[in-house]
N, C-alpha and C. Protein backbone atom coordinates (compact mmCIF):
# COMPACT_ATOMS: atom_id res chain seq x y z
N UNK A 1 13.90 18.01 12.08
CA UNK A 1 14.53 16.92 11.39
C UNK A 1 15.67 16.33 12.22
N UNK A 2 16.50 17.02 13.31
CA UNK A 2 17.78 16.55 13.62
C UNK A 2 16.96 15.68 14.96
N UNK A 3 15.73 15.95 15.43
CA UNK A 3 15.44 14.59 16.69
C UNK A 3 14.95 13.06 15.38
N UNK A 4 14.56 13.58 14.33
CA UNK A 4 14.50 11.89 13.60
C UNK A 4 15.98 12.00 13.15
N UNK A 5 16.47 12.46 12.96
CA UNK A 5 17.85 12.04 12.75
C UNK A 5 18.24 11.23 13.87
N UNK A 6 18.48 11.87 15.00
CA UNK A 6 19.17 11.24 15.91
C UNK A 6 18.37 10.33 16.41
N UNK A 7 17.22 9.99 16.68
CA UNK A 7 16.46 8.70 16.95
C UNK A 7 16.31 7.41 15.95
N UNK A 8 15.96 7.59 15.17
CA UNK A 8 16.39 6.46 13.84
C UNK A 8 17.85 6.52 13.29
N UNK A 9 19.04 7.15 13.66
CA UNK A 9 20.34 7.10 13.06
C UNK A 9 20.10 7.30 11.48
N UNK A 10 19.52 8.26 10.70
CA UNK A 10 19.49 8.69 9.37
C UNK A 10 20.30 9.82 9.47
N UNK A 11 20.55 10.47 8.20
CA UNK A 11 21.29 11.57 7.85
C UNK A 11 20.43 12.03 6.69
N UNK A 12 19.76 12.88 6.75
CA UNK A 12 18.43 13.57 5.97
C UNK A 12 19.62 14.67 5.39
N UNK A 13 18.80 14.75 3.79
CA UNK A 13 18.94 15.90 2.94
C UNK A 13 19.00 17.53 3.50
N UNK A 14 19.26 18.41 3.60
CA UNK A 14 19.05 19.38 4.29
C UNK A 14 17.98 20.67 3.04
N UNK A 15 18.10 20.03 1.70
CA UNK A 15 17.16 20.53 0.71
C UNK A 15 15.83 19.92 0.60
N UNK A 16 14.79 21.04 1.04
CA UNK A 16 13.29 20.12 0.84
C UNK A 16 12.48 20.46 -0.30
N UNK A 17 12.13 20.22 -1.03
CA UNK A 17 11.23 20.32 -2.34
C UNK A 17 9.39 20.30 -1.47
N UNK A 18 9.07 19.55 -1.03
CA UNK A 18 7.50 19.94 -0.60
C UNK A 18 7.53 19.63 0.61
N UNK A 19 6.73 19.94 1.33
CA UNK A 19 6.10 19.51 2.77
C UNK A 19 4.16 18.85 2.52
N UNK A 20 4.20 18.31 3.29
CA UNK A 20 2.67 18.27 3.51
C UNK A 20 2.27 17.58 4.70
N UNK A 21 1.48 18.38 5.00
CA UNK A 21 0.85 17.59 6.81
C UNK A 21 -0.44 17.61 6.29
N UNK A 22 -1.05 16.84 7.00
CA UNK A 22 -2.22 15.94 7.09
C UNK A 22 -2.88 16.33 8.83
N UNK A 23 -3.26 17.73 8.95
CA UNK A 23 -4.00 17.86 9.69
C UNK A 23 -4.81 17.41 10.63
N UNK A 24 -5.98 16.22 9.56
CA UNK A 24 -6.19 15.09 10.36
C UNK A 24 -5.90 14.43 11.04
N UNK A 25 -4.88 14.07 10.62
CA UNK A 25 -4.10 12.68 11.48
C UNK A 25 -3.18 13.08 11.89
N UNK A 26 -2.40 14.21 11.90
CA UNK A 26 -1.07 14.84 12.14
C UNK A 26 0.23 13.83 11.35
N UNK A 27 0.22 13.70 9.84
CA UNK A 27 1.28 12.96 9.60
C UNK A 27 1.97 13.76 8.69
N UNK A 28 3.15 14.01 8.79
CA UNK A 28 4.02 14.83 7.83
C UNK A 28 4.74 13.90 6.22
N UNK A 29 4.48 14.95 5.75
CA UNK A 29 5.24 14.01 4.40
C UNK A 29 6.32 14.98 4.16
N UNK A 30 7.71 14.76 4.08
CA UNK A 30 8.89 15.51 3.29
C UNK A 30 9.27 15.01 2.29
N UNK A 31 9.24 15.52 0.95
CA UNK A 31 10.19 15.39 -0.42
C UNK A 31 11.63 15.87 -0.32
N UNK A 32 12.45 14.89 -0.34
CA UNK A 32 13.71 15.77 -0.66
C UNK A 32 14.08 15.75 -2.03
N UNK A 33 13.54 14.94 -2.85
CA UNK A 33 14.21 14.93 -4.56
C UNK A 33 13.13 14.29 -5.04
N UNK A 34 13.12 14.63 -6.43
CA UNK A 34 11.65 13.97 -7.17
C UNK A 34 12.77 12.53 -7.36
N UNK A 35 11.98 11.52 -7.43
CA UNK A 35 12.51 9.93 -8.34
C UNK A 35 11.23 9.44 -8.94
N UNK A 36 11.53 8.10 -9.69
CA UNK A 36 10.23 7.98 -10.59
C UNK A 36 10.09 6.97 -9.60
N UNK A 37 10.66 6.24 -8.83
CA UNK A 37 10.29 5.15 -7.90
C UNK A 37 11.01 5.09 -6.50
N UNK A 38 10.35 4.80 -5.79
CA UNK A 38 10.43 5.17 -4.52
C UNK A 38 10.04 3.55 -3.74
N UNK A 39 11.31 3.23 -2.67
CA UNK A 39 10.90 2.06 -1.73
C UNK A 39 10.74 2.55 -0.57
N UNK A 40 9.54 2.52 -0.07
CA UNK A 40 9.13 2.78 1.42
C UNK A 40 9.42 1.74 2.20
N UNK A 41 10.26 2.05 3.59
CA UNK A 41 10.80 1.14 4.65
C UNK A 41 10.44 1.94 5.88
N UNK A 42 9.63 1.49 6.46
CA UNK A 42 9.13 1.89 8.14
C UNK A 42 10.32 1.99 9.12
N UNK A 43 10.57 2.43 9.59
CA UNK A 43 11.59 1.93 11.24
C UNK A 43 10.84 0.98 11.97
N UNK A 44 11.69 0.70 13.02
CA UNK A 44 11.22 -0.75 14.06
C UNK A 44 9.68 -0.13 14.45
N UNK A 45 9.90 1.32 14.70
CA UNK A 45 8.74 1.18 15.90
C UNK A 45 7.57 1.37 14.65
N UNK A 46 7.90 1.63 13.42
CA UNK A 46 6.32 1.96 12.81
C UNK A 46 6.13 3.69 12.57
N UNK A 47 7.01 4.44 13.14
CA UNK A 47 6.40 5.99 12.72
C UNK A 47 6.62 6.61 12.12
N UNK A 48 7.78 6.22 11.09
CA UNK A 48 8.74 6.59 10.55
C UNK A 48 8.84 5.81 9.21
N UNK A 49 8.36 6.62 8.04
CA UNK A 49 8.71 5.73 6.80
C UNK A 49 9.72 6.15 5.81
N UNK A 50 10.69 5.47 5.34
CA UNK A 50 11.79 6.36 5.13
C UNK A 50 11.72 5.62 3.58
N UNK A 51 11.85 6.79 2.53
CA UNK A 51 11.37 6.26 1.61
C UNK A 51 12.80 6.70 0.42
N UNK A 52 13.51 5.80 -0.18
CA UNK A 52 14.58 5.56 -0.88
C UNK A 52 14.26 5.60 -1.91
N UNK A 53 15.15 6.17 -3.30
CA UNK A 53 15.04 6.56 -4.97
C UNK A 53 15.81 5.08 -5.39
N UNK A 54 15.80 4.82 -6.23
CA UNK A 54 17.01 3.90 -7.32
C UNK A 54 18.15 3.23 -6.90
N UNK A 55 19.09 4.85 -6.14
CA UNK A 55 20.37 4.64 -5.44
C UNK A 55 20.51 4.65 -3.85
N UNK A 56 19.37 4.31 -3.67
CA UNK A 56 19.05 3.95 -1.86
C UNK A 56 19.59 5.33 -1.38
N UNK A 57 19.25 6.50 -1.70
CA UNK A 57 19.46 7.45 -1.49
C UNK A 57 18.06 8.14 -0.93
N UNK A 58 18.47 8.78 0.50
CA UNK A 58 16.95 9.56 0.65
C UNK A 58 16.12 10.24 -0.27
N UNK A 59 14.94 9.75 -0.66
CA UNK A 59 14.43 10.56 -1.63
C UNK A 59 12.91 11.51 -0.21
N UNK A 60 12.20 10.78 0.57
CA UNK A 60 11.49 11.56 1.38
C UNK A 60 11.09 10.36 2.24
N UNK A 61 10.88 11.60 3.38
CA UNK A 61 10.29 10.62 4.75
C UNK A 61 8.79 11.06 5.26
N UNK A 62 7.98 9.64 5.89
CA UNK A 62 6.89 10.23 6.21
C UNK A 62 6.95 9.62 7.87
N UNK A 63 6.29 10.81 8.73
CA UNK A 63 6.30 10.87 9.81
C UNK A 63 4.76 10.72 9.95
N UNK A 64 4.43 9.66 10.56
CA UNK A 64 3.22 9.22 11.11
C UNK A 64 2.65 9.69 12.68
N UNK A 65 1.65 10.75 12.57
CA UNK A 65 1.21 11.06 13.79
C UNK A 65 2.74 11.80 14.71
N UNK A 66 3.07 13.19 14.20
CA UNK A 66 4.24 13.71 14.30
C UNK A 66 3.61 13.80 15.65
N UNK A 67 3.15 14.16 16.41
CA UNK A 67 2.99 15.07 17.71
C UNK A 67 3.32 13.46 18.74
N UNK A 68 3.58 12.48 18.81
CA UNK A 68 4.45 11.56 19.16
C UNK A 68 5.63 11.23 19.11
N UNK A 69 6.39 11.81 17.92
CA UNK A 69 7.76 11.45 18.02
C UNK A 69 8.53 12.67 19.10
């Protein structure tokens, strides 16, 4: 978590509620807090979807094709 930290300038939750990778494709999903709604926002380059609760607060991020970042 601390190289997407420091490459996209986020400050991630340090509590995780689920993980899930996607084998296939190698894409990671992290939950940090349940919300009932969630806004997904990509970074510039696309690999990185950083996904915000209510209070624009990290709720989870998805890492697209991790074995690239």
């Amino acid at each position: 978590m601390e190289i997407t930290e420091r490459k996209y300038g986020l400050k991630l939750p340090r509590k995780v509620i689920t993980l899930d990778y996607g084998d296939d494709v190698g894409d990671l999903y992290i939950r940090f807090k349940h919300a009932r709604h969630t806004e997904g926002e990509p970074t510039d380059d696309g690999r990185v979807i950083v996904h915000y609760d209510e209070n624009q607060d990290v709720a989870a991020i998805e890492i697209l094709d991790i074995t690239t970042l």
